[in-house]
Protein backbone atom coordinates (compact mmCIF):
# COMPACT_ATOMS: atom_id res chain seq x y z
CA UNK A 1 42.97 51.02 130.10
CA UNK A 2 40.14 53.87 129.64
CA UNK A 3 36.37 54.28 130.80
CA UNK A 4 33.85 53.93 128.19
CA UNK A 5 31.40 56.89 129.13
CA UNK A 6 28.42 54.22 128.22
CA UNK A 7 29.44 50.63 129.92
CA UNK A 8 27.76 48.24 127.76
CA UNK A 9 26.86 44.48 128.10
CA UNK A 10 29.76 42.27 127.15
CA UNK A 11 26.88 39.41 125.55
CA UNK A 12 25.21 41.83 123.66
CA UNK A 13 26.82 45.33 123.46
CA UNK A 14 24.50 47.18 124.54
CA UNK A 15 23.38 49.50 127.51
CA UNK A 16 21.55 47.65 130.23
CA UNK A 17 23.20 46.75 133.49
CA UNK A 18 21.59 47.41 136.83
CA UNK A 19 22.85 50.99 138.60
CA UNK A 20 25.00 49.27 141.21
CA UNK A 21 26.67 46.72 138.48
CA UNK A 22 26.91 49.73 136.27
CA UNK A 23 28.51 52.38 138.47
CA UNK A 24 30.96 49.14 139.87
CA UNK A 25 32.07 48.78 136.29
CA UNK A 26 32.58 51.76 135.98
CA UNK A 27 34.65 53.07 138.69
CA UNK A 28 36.44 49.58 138.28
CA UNK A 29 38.62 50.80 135.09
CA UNK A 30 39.52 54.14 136.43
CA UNK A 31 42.65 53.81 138.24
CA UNK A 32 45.00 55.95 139.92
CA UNK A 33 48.43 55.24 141.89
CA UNK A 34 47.94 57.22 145.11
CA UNK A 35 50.17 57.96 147.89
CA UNK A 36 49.24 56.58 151.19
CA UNK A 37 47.82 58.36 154.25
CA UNK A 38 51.00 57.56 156.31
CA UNK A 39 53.02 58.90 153.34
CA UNK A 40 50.44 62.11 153.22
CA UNK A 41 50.81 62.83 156.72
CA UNK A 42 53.95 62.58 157.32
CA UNK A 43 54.86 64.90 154.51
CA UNK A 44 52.00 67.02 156.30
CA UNK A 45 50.34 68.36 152.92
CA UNK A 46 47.45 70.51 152.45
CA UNK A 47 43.69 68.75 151.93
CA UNK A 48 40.51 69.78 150.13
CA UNK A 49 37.57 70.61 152.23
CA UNK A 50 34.41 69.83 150.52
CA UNK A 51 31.08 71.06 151.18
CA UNK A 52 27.96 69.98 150.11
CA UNK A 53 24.56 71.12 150.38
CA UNK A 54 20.96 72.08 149.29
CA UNK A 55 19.40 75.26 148.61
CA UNK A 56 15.52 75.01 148.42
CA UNK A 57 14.18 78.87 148.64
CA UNK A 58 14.35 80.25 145.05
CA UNK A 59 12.99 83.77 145.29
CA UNK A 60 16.39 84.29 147.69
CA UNK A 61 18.81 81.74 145.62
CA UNK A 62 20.51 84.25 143.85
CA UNK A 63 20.76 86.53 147.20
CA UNK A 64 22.10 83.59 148.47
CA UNK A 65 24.81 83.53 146.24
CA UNK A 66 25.83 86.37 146.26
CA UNK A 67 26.24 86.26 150.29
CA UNK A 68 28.25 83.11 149.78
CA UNK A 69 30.73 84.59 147.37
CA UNK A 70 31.25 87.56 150.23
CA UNK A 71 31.37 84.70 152.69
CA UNK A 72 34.18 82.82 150.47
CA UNK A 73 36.05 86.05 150.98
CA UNK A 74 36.05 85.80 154.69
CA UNK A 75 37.33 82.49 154.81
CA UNK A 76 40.03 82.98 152.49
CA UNK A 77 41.14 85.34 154.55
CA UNK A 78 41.60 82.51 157.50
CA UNK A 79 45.63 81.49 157.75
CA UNK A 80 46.09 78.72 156.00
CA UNK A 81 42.28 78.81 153.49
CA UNK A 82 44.21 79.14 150.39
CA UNK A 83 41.63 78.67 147.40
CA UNK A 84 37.85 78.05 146.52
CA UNK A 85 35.49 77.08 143.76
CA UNK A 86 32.20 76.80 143.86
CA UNK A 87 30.00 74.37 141.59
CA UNK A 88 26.15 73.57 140.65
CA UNK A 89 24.77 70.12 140.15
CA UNK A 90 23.76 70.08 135.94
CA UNK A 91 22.01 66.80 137.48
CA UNK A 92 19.66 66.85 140.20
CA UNK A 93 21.13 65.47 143.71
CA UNK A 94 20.58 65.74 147.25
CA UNK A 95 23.11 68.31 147.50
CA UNK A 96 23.26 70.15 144.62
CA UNK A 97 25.47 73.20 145.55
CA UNK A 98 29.63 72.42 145.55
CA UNK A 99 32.23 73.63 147.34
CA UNK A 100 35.71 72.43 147.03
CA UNK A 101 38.39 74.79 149.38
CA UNK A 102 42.05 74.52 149.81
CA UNK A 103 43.22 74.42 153.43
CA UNK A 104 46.81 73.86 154.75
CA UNK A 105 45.35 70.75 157.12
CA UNK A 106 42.73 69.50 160.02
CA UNK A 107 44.41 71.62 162.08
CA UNK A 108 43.53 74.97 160.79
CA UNK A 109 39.32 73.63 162.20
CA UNK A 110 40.42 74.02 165.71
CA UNK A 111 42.29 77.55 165.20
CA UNK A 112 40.82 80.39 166.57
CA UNK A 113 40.91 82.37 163.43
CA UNK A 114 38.53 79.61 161.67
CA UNK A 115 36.31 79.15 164.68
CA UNK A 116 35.92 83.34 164.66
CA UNK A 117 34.93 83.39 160.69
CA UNK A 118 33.59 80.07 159.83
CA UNK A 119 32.09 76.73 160.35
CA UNK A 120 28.31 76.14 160.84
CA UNK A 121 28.21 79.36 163.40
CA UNK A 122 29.43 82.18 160.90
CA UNK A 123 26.34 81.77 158.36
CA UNK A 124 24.00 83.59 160.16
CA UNK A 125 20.09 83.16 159.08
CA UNK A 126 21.32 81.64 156.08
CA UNK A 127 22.18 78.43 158.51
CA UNK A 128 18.46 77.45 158.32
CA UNK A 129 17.72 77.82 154.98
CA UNK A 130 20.73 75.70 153.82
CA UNK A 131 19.41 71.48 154.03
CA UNK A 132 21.68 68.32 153.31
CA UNK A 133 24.87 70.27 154.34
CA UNK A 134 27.59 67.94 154.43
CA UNK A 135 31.51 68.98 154.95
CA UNK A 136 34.15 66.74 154.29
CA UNK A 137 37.85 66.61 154.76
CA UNK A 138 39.88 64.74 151.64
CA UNK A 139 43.59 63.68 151.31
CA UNK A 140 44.84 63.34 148.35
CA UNK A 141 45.66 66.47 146.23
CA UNK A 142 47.11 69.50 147.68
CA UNK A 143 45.31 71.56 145.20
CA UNK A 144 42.75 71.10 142.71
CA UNK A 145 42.49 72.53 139.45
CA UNK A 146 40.36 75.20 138.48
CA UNK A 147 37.05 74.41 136.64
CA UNK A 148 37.06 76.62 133.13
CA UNK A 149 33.51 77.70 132.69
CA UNK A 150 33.22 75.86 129.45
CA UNK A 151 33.99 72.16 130.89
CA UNK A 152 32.43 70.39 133.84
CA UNK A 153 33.41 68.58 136.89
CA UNK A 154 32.59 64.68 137.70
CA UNK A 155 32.65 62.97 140.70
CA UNK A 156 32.57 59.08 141.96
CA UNK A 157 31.37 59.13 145.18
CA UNK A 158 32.35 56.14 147.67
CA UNK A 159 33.94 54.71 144.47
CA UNK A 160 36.83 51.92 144.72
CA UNK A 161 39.93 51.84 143.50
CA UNK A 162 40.25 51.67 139.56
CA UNK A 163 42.30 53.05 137.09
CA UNK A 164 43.31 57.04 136.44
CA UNK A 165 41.90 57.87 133.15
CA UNK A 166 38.46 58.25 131.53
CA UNK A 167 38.01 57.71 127.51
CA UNK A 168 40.51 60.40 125.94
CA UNK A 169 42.88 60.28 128.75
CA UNK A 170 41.21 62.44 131.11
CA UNK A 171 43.11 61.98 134.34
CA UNK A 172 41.24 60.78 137.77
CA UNK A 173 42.26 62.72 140.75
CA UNK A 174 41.43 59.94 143.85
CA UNK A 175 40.95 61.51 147.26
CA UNK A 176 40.36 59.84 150.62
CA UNK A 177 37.97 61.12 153.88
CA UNK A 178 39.58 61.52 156.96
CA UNK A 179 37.52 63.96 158.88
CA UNK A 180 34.61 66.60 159.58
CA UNK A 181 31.36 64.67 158.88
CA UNK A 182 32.76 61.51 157.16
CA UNK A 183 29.92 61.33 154.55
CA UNK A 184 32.21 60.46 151.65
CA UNK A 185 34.81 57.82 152.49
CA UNK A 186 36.44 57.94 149.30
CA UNK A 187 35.71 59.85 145.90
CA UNK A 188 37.24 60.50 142.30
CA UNK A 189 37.25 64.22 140.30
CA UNK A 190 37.91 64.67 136.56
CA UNK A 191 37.51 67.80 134.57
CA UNK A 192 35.67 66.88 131.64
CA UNK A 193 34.73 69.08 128.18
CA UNK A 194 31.27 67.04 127.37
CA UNK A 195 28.79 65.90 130.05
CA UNK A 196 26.58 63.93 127.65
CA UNK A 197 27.44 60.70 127.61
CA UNK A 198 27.66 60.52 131.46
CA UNK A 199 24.30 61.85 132.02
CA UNK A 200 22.20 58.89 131.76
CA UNK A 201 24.32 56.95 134.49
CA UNK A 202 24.16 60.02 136.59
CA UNK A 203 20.61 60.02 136.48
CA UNK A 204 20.55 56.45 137.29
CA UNK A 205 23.00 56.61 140.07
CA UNK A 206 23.65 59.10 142.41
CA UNK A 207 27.77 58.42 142.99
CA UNK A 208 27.93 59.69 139.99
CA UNK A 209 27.60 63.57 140.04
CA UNK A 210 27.95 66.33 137.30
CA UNK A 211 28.17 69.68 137.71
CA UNK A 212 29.58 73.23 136.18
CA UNK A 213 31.03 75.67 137.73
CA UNK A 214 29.83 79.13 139.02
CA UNK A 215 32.52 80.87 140.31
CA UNK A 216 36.08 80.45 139.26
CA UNK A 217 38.89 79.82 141.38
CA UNK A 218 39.07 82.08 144.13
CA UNK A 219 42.70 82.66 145.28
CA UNK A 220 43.60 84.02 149.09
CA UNK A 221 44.90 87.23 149.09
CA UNK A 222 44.00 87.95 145.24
């Protein structure tokens, strides 16, 4: 079974359910077969660290930027930060500005190595200029795949379990929170080549999230 971008009412065919009913249906025929977190950890995989946040100060935005692609290059060059991307909302959220990151595990966090170039101390006076900053640790995928400039990235947020592909087979990667702030329990990422027909929902609920990418995938060591 695939998503129809546009759910619409089974009486009447048309678009017109409430947000929550509408995001529920959703999410509900998107399905994927994931692994479980005993069978994760005990095969002690890599997870995706995903940041979140706000930027509100647009004569220094694209200063900003440009300080967080340097920064990117720091990290990657932390023992076990293998890869990064970095995204932009396309539909206004509270946290508009996308990271997702590569890592070997949790454990890399406590290293000294991490703790020397990164976390919430290695930002400098960009720290207080930065609002709704939210960091997440996801199981799931080892990897994800790298966002071409010309398509777009979706995400369910807090989303339950459904089925793994969107109308036209576009596969659902599932992914689980187990650490860092614990503001996303449990969300769903698709590459997708047209936005359109998703936008509406977005608008009208914010689990559902849209954005393009403005870096591409940044690779330790390359």
């Amino acid at each position: 079974m695939v998503i129809d971008a546009e759910p619409r009412d089974r009486q009447s065919g048309t678009v017109g359910l409430e947000p929550t009913a509408e995001f529920d249906g959703f999410v509900s025929r998107a399905a994927l077969a994931y692994e479980s977190s005993a069978v994760i950890a005990a095969r002690e995989v890599g997870v995706i660290y995903m940041v979140e946040m706000d930027f509100c100060h647009p004569s220094r935005e694209a200063e900003w930027n440009a300080w967080y692609l340097d920064h990117i290059k720091v990290l990657l060059t932390v023992p076990g930060f293998r890869a990064s991307q970095r995204f932009k909302a396309i539909v206004d959220n509270p946290s508009p500005y996308l990271a997702l990151h590569e890592v070997s595990g949790p454990e890399m966090f406590a290293g000294p190595a991490y703790r020397g170039r990164g976390g919430p101390g290695s930002v400098g006076e960009w720290h207080d200029l930065q609002s709704n900053w939210h960091r997440n640790l996801l199981e799931g995928v080892e990897e994800t795949t790298e966002v071409p400039s010309d398509r777009f990235l979706l995400m369910l947020r807090d989303a339950p379990e459904g089925e793994d592909a969107l109308t036209g087979g576009t596969t659902v990667e599932w992914l689980n929170g187990i650490g860092l702030d614990l503001t996303v329990a449990r969300c769903g990422l698709a590459i997708i080549d047209d936005p359109a027909p998703l936008m509406g929902l977005a608008r009208r609920d914010d689990r559902v999230r849209l954005y393009r990418p403005i870096s591409g995938k940044i690779l330790a060591g390359g």
